[in-house]
C-alpha atoms as a PDB file:
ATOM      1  CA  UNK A   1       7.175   5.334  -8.678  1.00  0.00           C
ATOM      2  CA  UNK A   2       6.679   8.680  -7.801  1.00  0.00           C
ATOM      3  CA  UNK A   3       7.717  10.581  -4.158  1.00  0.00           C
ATOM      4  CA  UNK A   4       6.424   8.708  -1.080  1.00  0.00           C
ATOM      5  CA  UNK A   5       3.537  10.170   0.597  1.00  0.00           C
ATOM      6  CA  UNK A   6       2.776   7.509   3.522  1.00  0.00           C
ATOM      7  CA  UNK A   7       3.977   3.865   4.745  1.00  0.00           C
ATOM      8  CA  UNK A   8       2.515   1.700   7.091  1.00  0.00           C
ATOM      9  CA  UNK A   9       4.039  -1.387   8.427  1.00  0.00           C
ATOM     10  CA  UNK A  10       1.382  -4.502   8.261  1.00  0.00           C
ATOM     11  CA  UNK A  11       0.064  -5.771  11.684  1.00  0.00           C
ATOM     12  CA  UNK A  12       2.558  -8.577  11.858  1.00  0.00           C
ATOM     13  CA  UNK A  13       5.663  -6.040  10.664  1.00  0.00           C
ATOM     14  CA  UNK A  14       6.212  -8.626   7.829  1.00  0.00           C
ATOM     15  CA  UNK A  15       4.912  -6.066   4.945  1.00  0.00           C
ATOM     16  CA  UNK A  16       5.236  -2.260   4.482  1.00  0.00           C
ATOM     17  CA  UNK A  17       2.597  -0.439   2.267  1.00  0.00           C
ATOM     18  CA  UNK A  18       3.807   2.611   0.547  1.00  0.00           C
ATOM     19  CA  UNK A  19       1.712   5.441  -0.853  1.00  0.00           C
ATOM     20  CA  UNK A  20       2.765   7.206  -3.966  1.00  0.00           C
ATOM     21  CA  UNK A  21       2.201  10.854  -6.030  1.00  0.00           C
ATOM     22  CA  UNK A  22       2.256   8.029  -8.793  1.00  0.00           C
ATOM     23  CA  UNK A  23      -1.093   7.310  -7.630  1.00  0.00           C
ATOM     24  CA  UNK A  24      -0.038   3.518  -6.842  1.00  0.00           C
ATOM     25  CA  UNK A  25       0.066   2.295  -3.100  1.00  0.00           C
ATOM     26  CA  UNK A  26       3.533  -0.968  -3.434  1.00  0.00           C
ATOM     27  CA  UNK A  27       3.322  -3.563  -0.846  1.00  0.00           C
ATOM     28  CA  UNK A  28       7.247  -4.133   0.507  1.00  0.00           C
ATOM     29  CA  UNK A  29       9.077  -6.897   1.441  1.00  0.00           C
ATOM     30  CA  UNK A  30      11.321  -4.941   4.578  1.00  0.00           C
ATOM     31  CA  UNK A  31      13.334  -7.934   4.997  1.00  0.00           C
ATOM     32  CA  UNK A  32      14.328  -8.407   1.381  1.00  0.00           C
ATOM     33  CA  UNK A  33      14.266  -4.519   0.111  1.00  0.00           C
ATOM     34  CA  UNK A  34      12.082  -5.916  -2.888  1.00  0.00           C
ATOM     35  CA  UNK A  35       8.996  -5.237  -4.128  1.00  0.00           C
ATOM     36  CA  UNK A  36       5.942  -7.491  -3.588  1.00  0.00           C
ATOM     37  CA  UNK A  37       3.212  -5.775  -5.174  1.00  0.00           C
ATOM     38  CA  UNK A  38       1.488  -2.911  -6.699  1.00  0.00           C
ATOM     39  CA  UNK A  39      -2.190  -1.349  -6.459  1.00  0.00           C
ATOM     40  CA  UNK A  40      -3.311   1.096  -9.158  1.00  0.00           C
ATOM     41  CA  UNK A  41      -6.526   2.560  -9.385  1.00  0.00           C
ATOM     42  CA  UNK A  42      -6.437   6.223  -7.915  1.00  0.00           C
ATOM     43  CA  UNK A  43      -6.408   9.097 -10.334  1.00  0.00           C
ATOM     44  CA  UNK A  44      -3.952  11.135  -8.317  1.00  0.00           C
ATOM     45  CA  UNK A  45      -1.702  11.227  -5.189  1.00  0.00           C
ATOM     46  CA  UNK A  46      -2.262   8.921  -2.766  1.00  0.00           C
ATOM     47  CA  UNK A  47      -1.660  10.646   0.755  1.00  0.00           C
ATOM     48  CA  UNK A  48      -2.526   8.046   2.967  1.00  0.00           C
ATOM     49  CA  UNK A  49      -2.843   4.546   3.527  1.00  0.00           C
ATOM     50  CA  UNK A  50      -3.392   1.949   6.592  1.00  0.00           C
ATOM     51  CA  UNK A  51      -2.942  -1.716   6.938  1.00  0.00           C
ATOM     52  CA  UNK A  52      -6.898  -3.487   8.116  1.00  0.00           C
ATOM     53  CA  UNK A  53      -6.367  -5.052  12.003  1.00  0.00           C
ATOM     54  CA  UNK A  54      -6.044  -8.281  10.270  1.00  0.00           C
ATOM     55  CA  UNK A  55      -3.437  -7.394   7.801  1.00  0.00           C
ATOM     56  CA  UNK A  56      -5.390  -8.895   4.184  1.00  0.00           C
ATOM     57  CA  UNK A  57      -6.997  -5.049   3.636  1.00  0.00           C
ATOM     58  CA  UNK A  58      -5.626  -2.139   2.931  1.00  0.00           C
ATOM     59  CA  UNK A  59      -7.008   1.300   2.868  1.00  0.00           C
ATOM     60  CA  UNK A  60      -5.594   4.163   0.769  1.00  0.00           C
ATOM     61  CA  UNK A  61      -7.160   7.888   0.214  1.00  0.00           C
ATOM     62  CA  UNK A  62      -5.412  10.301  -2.279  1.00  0.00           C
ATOM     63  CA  UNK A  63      -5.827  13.514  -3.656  1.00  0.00           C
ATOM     64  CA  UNK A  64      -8.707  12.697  -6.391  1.00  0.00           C
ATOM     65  CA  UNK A  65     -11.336  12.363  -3.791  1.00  0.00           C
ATOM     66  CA  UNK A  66     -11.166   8.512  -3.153  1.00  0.00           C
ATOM     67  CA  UNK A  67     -10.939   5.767  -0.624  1.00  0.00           C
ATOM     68  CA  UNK A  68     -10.270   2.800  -1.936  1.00  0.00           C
ATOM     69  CA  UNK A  69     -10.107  -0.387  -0.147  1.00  0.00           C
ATOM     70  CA  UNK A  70      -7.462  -3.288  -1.437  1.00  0.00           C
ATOM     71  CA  UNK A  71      -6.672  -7.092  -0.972  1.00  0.00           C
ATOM     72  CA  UNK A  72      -3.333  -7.296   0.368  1.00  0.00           C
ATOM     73  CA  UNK A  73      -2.909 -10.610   0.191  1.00  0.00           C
ATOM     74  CA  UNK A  74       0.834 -12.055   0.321  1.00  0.00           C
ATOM     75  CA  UNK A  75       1.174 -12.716  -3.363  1.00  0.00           C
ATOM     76  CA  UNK A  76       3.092 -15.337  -2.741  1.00  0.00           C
ATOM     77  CA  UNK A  77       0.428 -16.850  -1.300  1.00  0.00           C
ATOM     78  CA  UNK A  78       1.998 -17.214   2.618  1.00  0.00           C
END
């Protein structure tokens, strides 16, 4: 994983989304420290990222001229 560029806590404060120079935005388990999840796809940085009002979509925009849209989905399927 590469420097943070962005987190967002989830609407219910049970996840935290991190954006990465790595291009990868990790889903985080703040009560546990451990990681829950990783989303590939951008090409470059990712500078930004934000939990959808419902808290199963996440956003992310990075440096390579893309928004993508994610399922965030608890992967342990909570």
């Amino acid at each position: 994983m590469g420097k943070v560029r962005a987190v967002a806590f989830s609407p219910d404060g049970r996840r935290l989304a991190s954006a990465a120079e790595d291009g990868t935005v990790r889903l985080w388990d703040p009560d546990s420290h451990q990681e829950a999840l990783v989303l590939a796809g951008h090409a470059g940085p990712v500078t930004g990222v934000a939990w959808g009002p419902g808290g199963k979509r996440l956003a992310s925009a990075g440096t390579d001229g893309t928004f993508r849209l994610g399922d965030a989905a608890d992967p342990a399927g909570e």
